[in-house]
PDB file of N, CA and C in Angstrom:
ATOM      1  N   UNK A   1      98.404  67.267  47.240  1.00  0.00           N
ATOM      2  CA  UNK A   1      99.812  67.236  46.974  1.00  0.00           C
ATOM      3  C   UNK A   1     100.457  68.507  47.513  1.00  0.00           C
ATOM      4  N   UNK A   2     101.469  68.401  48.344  1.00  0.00           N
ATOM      5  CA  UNK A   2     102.322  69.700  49.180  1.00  0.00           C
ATOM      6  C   UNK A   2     103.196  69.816  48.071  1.00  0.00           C
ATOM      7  N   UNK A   3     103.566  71.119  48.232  1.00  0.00           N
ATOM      8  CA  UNK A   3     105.077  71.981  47.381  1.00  0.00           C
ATOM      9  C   UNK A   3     105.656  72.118  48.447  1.00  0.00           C
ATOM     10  N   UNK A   4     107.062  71.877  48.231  1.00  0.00           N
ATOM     11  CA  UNK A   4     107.989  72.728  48.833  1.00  0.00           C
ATOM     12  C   UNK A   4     108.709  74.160  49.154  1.00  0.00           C
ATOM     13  N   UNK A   5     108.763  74.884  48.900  1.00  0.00           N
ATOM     14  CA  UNK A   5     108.699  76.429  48.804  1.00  0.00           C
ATOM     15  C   UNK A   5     109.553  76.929  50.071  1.00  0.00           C
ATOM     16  N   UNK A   6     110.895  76.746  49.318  1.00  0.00           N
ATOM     17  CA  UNK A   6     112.399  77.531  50.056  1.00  0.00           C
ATOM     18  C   UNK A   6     112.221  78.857  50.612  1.00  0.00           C
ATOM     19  N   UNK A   7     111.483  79.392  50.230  1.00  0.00           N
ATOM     20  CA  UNK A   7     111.222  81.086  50.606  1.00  0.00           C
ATOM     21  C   UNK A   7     110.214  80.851  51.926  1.00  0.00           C
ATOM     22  N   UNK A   8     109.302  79.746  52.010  1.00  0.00           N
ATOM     23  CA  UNK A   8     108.270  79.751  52.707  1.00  0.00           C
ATOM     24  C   UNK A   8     109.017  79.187  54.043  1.00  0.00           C
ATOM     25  N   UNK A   9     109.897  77.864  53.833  1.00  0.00           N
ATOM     26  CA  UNK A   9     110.490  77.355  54.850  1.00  0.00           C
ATOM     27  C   UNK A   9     111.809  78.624  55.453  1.00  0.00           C
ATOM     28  N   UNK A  10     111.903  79.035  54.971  1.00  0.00           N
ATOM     29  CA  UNK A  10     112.825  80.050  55.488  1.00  0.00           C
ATOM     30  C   UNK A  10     112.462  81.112  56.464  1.00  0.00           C
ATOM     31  N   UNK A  11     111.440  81.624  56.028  1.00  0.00           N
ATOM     32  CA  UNK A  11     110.365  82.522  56.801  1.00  0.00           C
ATOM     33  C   UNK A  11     109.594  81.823  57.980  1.00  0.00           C
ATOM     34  N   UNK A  12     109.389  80.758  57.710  1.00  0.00           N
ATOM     35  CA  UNK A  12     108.909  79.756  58.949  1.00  0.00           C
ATOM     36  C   UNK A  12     109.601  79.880  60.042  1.00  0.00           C
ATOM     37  N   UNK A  13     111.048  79.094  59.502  1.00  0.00           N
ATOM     38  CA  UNK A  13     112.085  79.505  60.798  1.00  0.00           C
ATOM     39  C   UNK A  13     112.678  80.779  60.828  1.00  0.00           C
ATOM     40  N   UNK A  14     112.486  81.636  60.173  1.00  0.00           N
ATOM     41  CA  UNK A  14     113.132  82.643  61.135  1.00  0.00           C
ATOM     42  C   UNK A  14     111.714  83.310  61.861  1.00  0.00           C
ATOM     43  N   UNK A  15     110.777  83.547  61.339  1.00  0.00           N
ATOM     44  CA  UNK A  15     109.753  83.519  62.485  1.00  0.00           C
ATOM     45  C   UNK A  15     109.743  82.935  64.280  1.00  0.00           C
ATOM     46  N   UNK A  16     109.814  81.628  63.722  1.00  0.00           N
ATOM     47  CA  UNK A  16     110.278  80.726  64.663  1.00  0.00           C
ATOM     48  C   UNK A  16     111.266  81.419  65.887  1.00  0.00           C
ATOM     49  N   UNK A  17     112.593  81.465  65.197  1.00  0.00           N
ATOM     50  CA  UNK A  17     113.923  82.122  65.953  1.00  0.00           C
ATOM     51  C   UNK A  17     113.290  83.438  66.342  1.00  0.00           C
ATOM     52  N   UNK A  18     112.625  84.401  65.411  1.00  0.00           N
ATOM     53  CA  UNK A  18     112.376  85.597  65.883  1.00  0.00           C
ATOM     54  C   UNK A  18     111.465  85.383  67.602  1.00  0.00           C
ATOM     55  N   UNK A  19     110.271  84.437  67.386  1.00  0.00           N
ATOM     56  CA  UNK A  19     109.654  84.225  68.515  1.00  0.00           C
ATOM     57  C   UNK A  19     110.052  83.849  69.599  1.00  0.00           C
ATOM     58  N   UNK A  20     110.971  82.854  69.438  1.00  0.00           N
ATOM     59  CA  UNK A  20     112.126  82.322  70.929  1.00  0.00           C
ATOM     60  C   UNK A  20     112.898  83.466  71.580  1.00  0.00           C
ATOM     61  N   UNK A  21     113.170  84.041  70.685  1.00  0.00           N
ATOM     62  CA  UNK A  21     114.369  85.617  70.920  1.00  0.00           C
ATOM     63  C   UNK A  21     113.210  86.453  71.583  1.00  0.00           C
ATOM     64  N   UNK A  22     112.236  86.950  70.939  1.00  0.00           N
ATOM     65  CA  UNK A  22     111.099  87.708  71.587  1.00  0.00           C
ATOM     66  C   UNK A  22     110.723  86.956  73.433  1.00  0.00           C
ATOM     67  N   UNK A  23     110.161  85.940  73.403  1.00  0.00           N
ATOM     68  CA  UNK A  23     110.195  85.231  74.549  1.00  0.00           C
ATOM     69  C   UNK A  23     111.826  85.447  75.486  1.00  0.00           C
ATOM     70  N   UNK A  24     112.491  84.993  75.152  1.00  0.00           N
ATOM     71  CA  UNK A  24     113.764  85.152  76.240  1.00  0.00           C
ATOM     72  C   UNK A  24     113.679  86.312  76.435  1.00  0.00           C
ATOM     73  N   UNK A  25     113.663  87.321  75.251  1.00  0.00           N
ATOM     74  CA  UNK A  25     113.858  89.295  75.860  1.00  0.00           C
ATOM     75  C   UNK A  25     112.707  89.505  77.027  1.00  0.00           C
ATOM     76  N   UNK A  26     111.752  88.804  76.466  1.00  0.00           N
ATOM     77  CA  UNK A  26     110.622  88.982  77.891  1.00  0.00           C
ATOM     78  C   UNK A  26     110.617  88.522  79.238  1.00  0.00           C
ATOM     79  N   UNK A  27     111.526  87.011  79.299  1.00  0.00           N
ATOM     80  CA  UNK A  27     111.992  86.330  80.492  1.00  0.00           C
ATOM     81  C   UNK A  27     113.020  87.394  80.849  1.00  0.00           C
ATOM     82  N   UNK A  28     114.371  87.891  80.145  1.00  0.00           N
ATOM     83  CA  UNK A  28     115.456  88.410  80.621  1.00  0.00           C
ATOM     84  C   UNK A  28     114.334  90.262  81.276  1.00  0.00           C
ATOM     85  N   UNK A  29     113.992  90.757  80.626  1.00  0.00           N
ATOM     86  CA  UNK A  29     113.048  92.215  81.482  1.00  0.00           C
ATOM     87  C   UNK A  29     112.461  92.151  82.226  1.00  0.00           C
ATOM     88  N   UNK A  30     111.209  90.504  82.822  1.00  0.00           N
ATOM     89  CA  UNK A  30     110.916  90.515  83.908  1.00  0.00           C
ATOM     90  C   UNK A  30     111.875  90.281  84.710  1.00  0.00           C
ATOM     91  N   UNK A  31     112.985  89.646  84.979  1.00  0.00           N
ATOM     92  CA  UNK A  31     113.998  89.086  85.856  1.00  0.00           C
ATOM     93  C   UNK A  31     114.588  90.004  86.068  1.00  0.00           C
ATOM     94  N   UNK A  32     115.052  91.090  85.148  1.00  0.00           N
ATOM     95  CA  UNK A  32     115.684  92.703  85.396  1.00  0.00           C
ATOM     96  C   UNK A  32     114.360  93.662  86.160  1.00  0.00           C
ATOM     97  N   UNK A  33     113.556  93.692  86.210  1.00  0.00           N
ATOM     98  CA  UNK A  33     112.455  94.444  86.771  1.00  0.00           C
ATOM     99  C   UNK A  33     112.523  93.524  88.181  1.00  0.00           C
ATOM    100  N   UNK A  34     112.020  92.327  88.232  1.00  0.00           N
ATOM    101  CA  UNK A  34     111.796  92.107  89.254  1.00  0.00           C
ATOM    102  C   UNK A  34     113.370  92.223  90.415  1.00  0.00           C
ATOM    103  N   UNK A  35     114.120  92.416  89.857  1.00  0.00           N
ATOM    104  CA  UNK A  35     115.662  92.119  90.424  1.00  0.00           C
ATOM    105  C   UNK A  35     115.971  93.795  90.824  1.00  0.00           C
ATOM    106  N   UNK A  36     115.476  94.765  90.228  1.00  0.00           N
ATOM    107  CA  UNK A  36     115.205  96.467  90.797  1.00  0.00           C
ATOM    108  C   UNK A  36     114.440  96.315  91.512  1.00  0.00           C
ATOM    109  N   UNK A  37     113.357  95.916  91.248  1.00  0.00           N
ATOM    110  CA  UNK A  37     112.276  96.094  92.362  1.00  0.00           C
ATOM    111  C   UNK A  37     112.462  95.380  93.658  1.00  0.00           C
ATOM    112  N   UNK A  38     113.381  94.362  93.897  1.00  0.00           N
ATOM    113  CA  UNK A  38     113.846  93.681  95.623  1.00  0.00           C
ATOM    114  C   UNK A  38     114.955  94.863  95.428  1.00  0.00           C
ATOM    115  N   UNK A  39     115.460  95.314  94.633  1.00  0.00           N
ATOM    116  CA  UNK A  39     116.367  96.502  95.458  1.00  0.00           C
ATOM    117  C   UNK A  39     115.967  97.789  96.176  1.00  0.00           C
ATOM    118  N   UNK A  40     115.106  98.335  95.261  1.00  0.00           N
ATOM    119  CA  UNK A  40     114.088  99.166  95.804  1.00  0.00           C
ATOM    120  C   UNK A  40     113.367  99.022  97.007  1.00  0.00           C
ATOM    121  N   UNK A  41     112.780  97.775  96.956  1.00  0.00           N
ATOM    122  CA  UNK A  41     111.874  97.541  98.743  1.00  0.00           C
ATOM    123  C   UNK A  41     113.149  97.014  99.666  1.00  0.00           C
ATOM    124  N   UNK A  42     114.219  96.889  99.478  1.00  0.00           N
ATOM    125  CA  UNK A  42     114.981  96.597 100.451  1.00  0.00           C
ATOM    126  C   UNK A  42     115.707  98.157 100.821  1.00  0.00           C
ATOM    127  N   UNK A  43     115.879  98.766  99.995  1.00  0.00           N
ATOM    128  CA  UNK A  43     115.766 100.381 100.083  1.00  0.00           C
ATOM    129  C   UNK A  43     114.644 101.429 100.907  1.00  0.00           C
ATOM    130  N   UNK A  44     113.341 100.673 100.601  1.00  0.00           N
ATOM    131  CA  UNK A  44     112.893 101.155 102.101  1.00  0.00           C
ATOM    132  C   UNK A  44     112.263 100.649 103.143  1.00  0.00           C
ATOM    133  N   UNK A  45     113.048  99.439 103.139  1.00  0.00           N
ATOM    134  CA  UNK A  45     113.142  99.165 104.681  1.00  0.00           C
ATOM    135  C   UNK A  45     111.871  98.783 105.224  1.00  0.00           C
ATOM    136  N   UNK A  46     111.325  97.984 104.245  1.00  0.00           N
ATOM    137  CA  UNK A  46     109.463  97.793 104.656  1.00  0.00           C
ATOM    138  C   UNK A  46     109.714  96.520 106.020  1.00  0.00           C
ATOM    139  N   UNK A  47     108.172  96.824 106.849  1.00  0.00           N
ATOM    140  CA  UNK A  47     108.353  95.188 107.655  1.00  0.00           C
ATOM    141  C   UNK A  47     107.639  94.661 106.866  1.00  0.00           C
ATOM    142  N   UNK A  48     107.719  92.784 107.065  1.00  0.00           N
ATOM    143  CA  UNK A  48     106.833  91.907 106.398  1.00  0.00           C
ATOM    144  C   UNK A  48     105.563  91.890 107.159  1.00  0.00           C
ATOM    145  N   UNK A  49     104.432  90.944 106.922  1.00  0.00           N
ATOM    146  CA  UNK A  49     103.273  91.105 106.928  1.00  0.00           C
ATOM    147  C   UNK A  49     103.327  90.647 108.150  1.00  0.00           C
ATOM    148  N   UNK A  50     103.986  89.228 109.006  1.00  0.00           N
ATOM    149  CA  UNK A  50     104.035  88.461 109.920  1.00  0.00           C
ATOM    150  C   UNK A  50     104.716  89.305 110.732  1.00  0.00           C
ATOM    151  N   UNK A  51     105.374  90.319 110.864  1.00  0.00           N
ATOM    152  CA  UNK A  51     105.902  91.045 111.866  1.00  0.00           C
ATOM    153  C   UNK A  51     104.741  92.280 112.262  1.00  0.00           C
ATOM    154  N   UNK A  52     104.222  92.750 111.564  1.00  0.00           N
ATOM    155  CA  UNK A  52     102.971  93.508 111.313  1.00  0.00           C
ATOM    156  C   UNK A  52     102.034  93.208 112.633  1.00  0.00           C
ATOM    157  N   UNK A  53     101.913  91.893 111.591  1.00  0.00           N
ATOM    158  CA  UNK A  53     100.539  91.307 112.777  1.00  0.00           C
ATOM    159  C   UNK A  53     100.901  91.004 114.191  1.00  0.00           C
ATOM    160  N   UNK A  54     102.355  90.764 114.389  1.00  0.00           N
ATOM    161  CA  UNK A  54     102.840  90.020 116.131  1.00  0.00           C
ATOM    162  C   UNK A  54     103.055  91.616 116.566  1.00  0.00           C
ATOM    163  N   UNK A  55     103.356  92.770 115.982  1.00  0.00           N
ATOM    164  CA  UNK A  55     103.143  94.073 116.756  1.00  0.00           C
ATOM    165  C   UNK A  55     101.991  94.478 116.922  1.00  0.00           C
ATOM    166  N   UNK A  56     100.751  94.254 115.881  1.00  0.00           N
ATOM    167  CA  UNK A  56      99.394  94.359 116.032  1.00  0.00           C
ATOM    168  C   UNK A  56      99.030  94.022 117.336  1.00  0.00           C
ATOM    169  N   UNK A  57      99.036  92.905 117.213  1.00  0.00           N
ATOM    170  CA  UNK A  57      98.601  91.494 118.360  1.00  0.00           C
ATOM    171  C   UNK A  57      99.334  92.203 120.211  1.00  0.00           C
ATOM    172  N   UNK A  58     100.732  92.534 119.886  1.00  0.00           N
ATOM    173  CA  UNK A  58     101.079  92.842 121.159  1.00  0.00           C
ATOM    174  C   UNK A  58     100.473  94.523 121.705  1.00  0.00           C
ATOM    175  N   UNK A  59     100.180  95.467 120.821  1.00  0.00           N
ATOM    176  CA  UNK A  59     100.080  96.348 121.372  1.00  0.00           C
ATOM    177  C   UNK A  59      98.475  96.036 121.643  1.00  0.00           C
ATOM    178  N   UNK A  60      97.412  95.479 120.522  1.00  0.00           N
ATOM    179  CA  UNK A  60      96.136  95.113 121.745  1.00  0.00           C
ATOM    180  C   UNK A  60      96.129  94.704 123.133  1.00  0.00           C
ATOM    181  N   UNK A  61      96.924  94.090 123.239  1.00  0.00           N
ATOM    182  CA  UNK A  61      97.504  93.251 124.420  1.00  0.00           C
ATOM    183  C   UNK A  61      97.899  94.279 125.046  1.00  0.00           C
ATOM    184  N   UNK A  62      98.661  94.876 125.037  1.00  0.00           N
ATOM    185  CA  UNK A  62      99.164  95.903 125.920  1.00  0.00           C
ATOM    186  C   UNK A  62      98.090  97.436 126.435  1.00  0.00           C
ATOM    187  N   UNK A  63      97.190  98.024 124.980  1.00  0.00           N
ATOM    188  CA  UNK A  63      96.111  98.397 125.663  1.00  0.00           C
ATOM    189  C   UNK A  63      94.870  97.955 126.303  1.00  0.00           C
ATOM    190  N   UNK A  64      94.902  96.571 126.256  1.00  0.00           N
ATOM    191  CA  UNK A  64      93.746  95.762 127.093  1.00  0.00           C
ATOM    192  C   UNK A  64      94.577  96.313 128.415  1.00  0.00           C
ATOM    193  N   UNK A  65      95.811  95.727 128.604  1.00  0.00           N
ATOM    194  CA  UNK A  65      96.518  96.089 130.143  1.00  0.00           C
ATOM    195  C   UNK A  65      96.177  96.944 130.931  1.00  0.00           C
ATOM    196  N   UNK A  66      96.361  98.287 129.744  1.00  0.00           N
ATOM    197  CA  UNK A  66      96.123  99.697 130.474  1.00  0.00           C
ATOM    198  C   UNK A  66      95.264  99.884 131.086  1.00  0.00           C
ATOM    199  N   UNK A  67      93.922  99.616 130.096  1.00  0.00           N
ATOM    200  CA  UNK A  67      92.367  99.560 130.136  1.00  0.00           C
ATOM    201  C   UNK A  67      92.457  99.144 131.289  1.00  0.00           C
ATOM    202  N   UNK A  68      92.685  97.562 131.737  1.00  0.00           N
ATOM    203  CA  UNK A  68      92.501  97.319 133.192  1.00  0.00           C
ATOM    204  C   UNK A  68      93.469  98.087 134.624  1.00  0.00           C
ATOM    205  N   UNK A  69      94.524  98.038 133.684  1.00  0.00           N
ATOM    206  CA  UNK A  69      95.079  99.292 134.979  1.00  0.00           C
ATOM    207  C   UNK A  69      94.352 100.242 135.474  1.00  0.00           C
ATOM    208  N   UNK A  70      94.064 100.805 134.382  1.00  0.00           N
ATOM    209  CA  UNK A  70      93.427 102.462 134.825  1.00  0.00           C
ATOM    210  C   UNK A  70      92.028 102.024 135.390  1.00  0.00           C
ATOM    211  N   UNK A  71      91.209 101.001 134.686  1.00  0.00           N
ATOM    212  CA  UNK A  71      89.978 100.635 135.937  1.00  0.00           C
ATOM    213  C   UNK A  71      90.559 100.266 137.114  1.00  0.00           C
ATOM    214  N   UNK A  72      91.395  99.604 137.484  1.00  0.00           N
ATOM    215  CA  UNK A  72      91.624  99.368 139.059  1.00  0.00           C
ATOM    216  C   UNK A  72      92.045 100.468 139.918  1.00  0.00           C
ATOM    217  N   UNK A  73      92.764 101.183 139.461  1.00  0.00           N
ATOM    218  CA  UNK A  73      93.390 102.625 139.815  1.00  0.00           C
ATOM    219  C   UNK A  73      92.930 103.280 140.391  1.00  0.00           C
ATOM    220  N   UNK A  74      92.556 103.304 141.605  1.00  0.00           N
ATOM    221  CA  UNK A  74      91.785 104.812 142.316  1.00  0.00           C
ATOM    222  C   UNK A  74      91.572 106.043 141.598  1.00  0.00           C
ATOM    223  N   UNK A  75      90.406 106.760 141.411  1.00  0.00           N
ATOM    224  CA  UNK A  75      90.422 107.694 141.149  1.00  0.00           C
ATOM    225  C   UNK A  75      91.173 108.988 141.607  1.00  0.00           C
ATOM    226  N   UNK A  76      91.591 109.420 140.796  1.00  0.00           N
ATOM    227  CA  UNK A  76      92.436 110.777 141.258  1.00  0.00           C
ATOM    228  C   UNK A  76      92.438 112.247 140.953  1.00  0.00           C
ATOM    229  N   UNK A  77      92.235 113.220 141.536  1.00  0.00           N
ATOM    230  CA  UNK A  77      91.583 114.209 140.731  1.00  0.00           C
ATOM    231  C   UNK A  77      92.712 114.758 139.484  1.00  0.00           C
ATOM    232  N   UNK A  78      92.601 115.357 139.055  1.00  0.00           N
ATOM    233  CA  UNK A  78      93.364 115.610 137.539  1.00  0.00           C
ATOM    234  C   UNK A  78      94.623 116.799 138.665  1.00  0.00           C
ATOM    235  N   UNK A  79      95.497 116.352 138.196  1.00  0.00           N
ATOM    236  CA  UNK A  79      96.829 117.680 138.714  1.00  0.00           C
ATOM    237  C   UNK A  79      96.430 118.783 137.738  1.00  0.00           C
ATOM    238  N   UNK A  80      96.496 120.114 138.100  1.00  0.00           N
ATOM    239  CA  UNK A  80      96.721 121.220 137.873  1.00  0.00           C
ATOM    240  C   UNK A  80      98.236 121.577 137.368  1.00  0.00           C
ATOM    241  N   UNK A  81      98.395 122.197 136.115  1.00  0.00           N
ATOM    242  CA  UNK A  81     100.002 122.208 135.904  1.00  0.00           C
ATOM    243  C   UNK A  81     100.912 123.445 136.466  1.00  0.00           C
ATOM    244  N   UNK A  82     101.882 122.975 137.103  1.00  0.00           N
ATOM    245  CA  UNK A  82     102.780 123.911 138.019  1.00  0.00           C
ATOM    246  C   UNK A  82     102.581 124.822 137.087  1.00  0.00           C
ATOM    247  N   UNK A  83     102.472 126.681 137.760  1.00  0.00           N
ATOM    248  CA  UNK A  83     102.371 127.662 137.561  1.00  0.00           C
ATOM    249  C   UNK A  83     103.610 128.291 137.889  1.00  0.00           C
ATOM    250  N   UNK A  84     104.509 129.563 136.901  1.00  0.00           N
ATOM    251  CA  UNK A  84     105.613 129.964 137.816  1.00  0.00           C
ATOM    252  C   UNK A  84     105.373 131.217 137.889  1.00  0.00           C
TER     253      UNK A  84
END
């Protein structure tokens, strides 16, 4: 057999309310943190990861080039630097 107990149901729900309120304050501080923090990295000006890698990618590319330049290149003796 259950009792009813006004003091008990009362405390239930405001528990209840207290926990929903606790939860939203936690949704509303990550959304404020995360909402500083895109201000901050847009503050310094980072590149993304995909731009990273296509400058990666081109400057290998570009010292493979050299590499073969300078093997085809006649040898040359080293210049001496103008003296005054």
């Amino acid at each position: 057999m259950q009792t009813q107990n006004p003091f008990l149901d009362e405390m239930a729900r405001l528990t209840n309310a207290a926990m929903g309120l606790a939860q939203s304050a936690g949704e509303e501080a990550r959304a404020a943190f995360r909402s500083q923090a895109d201000r901050w990295v847009a503050e310094l000006d980072l590149v993304r990861r995909d731009e990273l890698d296509a400058v990666k990618a081109e400057l290998a590319a570009l010292r493979e080039e050299v590499a073969a330049l300078r093997a085809a290149a006649p040898a040359k003796p080293a210049r001496k630097p103008a003296s005054k």
